[in-house]
C-alpha atoms as a PDB file:
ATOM      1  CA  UNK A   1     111.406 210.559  60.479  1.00  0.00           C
ATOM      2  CA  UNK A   2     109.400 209.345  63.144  1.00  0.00           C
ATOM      3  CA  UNK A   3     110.705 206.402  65.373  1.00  0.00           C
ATOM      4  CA  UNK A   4     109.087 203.415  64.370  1.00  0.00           C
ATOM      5  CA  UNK A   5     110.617 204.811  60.824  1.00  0.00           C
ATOM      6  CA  UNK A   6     113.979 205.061  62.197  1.00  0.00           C
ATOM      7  CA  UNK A   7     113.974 201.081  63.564  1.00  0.00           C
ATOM      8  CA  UNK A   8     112.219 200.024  60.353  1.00  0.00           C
ATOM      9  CA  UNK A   9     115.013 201.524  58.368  1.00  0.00           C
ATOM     10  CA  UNK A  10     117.602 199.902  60.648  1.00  0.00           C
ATOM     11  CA  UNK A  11     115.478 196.410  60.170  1.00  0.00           C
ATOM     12  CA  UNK A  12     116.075 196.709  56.298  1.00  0.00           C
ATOM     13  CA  UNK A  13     119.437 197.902  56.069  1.00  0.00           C
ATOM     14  CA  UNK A  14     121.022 195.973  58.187  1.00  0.00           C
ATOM     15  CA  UNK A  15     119.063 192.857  58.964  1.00  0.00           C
ATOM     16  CA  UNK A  16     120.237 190.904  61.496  1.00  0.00           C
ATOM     17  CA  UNK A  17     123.003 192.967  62.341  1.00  0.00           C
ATOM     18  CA  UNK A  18     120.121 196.067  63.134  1.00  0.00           C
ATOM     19  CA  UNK A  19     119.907 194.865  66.925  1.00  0.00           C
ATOM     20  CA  UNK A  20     123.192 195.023  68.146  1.00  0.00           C
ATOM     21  CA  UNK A  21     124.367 198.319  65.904  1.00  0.00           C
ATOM     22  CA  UNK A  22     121.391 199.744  67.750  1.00  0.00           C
ATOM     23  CA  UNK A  23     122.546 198.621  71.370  1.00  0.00           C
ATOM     24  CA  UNK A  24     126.170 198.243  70.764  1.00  0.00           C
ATOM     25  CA  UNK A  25     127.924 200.955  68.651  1.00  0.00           C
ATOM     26  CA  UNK A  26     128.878 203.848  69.896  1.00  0.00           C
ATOM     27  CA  UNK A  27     128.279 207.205  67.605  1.00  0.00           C
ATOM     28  CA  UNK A  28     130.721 209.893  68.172  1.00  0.00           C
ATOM     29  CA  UNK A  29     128.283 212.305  65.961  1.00  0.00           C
ATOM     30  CA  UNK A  30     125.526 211.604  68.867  1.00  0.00           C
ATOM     31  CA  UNK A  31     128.128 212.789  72.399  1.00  0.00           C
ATOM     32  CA  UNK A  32     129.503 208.706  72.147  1.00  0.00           C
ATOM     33  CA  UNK A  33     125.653 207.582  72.507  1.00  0.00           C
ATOM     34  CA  UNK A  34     124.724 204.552  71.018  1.00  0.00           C
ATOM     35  CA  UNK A  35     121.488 204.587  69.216  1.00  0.00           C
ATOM     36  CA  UNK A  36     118.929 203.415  71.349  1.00  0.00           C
ATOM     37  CA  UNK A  37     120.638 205.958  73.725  1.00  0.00           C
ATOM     38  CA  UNK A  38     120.391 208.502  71.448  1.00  0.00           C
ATOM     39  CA  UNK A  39     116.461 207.690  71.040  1.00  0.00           C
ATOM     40  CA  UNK A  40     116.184 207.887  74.909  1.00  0.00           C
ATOM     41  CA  UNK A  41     118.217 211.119  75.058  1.00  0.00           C
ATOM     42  CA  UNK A  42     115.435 212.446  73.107  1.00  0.00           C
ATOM     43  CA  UNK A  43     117.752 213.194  69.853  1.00  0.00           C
ATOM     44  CA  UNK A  44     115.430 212.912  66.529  1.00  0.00           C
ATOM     45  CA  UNK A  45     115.166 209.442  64.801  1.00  0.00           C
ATOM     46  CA  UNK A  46     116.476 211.549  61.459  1.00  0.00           C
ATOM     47  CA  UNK A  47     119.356 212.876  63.243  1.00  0.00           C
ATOM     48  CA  UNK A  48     120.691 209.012  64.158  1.00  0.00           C
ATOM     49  CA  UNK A  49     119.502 207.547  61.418  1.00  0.00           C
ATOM     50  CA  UNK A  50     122.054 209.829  59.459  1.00  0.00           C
ATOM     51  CA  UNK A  51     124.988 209.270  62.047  1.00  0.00           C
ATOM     52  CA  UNK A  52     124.629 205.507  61.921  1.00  0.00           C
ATOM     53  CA  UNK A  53     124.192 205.610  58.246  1.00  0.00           C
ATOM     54  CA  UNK A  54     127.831 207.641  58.135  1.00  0.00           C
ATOM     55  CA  UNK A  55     129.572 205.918  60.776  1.00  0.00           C
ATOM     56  CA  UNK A  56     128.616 202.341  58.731  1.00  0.00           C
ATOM     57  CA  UNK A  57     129.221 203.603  55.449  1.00  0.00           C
ATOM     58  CA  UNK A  58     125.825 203.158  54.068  1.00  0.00           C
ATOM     59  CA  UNK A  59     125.753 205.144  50.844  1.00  0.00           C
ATOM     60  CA  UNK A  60     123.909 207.990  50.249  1.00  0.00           C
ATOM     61  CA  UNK A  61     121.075 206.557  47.943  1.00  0.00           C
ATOM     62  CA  UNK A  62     120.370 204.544  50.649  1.00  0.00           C
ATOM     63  CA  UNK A  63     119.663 207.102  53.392  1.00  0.00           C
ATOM     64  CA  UNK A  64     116.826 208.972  52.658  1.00  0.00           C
ATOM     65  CA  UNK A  65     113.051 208.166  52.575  1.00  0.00           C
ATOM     66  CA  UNK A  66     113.783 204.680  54.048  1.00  0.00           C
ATOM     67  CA  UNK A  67     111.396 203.402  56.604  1.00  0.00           C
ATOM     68  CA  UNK A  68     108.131 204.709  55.465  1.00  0.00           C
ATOM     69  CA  UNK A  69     105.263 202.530  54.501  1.00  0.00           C
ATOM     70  CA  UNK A  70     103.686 202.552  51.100  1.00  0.00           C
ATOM     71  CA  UNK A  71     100.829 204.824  50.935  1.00  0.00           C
ATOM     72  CA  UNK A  72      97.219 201.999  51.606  1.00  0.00           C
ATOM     73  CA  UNK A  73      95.635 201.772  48.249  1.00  0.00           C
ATOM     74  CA  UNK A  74      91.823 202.418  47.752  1.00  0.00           C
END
């Protein structure tokens, strides 16, 4: 997961909330980092994607492959 994945996936999960989760909660998983933290800490977009998805109780189905862009049609 690149980055610009990882804060697209936040976007569309969590909407309007996305900002502040990003700024505001902490994430034990990540050494109490919160995510934007995390991403400055150099710890892979994948790797906080899945701690904020656990610590917010996003369900699995939801947590993989989100982010991405469709494929550009021909």
């Amino acid at each position: 997961m690149r980055r610009s994945e990882f804060l697209r996936a936040v976007d569309l999960e969590f909407g309007a909330r996305a900002s502040m989760l990003k700024t505001d909660l902490v994430l034990d998983a990540l050494g109490n980092r919160t995510a934007d933290e995390a991403l400055d800490a150099g710890i892979a977009p994948r790797e906080i994607w899945l701690a904020l998805c656990a610590e917010t109780d996003v369900p699995p189905e939801r947590r993989y492959g989100v982010g991405r862009l469709e494929p550009r049609r021909r």
